[in-house]
Protein backbone atom coordinates (compact mmCIF):
# COMPACT_ATOMS: atom_id res chain seq x y z
CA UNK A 1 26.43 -24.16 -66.02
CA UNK A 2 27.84 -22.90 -69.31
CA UNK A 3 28.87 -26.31 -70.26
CA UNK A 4 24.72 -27.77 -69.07
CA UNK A 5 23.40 -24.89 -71.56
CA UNK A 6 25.47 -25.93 -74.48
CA UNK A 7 25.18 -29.38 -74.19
CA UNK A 8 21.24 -28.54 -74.13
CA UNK A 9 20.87 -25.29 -76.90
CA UNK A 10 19.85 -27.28 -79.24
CA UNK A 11 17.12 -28.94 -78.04
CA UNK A 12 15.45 -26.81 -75.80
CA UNK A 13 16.94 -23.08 -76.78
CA UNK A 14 19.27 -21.12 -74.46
CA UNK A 15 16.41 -18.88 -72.58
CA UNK A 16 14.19 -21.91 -71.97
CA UNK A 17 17.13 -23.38 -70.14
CA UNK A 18 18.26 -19.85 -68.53
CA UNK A 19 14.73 -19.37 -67.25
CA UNK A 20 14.42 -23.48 -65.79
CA UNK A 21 18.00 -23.04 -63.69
CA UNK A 22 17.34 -19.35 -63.22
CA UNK A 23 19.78 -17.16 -64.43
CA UNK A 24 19.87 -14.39 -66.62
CA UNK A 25 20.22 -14.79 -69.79
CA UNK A 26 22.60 -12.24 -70.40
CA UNK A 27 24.70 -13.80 -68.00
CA UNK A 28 24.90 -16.91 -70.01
CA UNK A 29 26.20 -14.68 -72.96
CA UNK A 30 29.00 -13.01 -70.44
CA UNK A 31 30.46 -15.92 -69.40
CA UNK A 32 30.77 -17.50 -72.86
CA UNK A 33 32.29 -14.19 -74.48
């Protein structure tokens, strides 16, 4: 998942992507810290 978001950030923004696969966005920014 992590790996998905960064590969994507760029392009499409990490809470675009967070709200398409559904998970919180602050759970994105727990598992990368």
């Amino acid at each position: 998942m992590v790996i998905f978001v960064d590969q994507h950030k760029e392009q499409y923004g990490v809470e675009p992507i967070c709200e398409q696969i559904q998970i919180a966005l602050s759970s994105y920014y727990d598992l990368i810290n």
